[in-house]
Protein backbone atom coordinates (compact mmCIF):
# COMPACT_ATOMS: atom_id res chain seq x y z
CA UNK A 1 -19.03 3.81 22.14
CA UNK A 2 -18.00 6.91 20.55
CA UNK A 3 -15.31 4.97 18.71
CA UNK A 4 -14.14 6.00 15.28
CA UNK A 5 -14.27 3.12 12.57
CA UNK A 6 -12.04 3.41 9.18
CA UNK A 7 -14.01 1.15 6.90
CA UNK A 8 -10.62 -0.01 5.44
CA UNK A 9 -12.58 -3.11 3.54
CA UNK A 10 -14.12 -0.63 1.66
CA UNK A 11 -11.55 1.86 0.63
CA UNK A 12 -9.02 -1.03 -0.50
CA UNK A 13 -11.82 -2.42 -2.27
CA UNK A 14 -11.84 1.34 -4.22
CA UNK A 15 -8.40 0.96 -4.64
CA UNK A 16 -8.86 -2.67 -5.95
CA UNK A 17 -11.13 -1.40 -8.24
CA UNK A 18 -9.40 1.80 -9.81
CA UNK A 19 -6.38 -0.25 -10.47
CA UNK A 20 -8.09 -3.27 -12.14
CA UNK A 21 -8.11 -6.97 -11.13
CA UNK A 22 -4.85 -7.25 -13.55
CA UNK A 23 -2.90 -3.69 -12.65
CA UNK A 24 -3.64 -4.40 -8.74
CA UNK A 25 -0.80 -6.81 -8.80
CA UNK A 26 1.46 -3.40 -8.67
CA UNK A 27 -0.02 -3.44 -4.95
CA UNK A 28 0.99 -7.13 -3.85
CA UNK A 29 3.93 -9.08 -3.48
CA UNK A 30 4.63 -10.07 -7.68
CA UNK A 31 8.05 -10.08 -8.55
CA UNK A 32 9.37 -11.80 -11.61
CA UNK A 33 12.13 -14.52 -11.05
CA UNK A 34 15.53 -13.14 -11.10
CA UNK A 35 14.26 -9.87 -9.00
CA UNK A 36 17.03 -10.14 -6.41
CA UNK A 37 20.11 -12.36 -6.90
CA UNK A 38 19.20 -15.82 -6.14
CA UNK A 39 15.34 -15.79 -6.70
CA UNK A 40 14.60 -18.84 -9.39
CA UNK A 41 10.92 -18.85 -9.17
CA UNK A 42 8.32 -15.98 -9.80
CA UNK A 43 6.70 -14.70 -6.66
CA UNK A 44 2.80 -14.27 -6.75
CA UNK A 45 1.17 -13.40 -3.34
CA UNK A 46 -1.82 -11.71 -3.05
CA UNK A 47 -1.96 -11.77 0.64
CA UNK A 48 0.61 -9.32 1.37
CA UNK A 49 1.43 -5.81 0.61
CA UNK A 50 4.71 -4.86 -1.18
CA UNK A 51 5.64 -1.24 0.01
CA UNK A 52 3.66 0.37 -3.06
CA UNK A 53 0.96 -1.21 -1.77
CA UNK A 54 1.01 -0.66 2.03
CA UNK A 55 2.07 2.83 1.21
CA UNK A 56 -1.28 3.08 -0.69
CA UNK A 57 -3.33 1.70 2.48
CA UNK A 58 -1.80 3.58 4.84
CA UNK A 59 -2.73 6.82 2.98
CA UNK A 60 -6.11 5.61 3.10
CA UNK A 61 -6.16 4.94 7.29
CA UNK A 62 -4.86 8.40 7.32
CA UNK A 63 -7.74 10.00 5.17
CA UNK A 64 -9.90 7.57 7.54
CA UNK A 65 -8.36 9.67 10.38
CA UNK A 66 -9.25 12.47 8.71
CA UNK A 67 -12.68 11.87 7.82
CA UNK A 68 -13.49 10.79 11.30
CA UNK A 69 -12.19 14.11 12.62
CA UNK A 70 -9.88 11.98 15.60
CA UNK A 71 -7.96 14.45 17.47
CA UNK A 72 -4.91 11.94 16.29
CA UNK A 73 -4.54 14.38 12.98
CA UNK A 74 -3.50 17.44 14.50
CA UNK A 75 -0.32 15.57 14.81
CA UNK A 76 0.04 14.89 10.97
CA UNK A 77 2.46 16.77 8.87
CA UNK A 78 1.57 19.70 7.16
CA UNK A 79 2.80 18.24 3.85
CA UNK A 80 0.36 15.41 3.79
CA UNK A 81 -2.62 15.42 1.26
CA UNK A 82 -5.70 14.44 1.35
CA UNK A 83 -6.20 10.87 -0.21
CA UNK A 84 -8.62 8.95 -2.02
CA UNK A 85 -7.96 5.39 -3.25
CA UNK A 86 -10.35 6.06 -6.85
CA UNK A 87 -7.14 7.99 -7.86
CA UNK A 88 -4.18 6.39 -6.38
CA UNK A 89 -0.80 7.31 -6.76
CA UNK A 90 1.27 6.41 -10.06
CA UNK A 91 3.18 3.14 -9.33
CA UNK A 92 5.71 3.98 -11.83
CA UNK A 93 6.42 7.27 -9.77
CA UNK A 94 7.22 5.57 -5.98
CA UNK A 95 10.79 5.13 -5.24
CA UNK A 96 11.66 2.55 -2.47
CA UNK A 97 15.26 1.77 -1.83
CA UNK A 98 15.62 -1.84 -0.89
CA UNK A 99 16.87 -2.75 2.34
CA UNK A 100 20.59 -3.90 2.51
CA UNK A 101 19.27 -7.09 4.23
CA UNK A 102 16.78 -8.07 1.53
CA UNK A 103 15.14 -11.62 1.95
CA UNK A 104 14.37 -13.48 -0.96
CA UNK A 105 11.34 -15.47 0.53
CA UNK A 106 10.07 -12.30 1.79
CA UNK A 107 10.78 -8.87 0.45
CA UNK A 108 10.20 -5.90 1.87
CA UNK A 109 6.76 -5.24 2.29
CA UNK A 110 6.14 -8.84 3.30
């Protein structure tokens, strides 16, 4: 009872949807072979979230948060916007530094 409820199945799905079935790879883990020394083969999961991607999700639990008034977001910083996954950020414009200890069979985010 009294329980908030981020309807996360829907605002992925939004996000889904304003990148494209194609342009939603940027989201998942789809790397080219030859990414990181050592990788041969392309990888093509669309089960997990590269850091783009779970970057752009947890944006969206935190406008949940926000929507469901949950005394949790007095606790946010004061620099963070409000979010809505029909205009996600700009791929192109997210900078993640790799970590030194990078895994070929699973990258960060994975």
């Amino acid at each position: 009872e009294s329980v908030a409820l981020i309807d996360l199945h829907a605002m992925t799905r939004t996000l889904y949807e304003a990148f494209g079935e194609e342009a939603s790879k940027c989201l998942f883990v789809h790397y080219p072979a030859g990414t990181w020394p050592g990788q041969t083969k392309d990888l093509a999961d669309n089960t997990h979230f590269n850091p783009f991607g779970a970057y752009q999700v947890a944006k969206c639990v935190v406008e949940g948060l926000r929507q469901a008034n949950v005394d949790l977001v007095q606790y946010l910083r004061d620099d963070v916007t409000n979010y809505h996954p029909a205009h996600p950020d700009d791929p192109s414009q997210f900078i993640w530094s790799p970590s030194e200890y990078i895994e070929i069979e699973k990258p960060d985010g994975n």
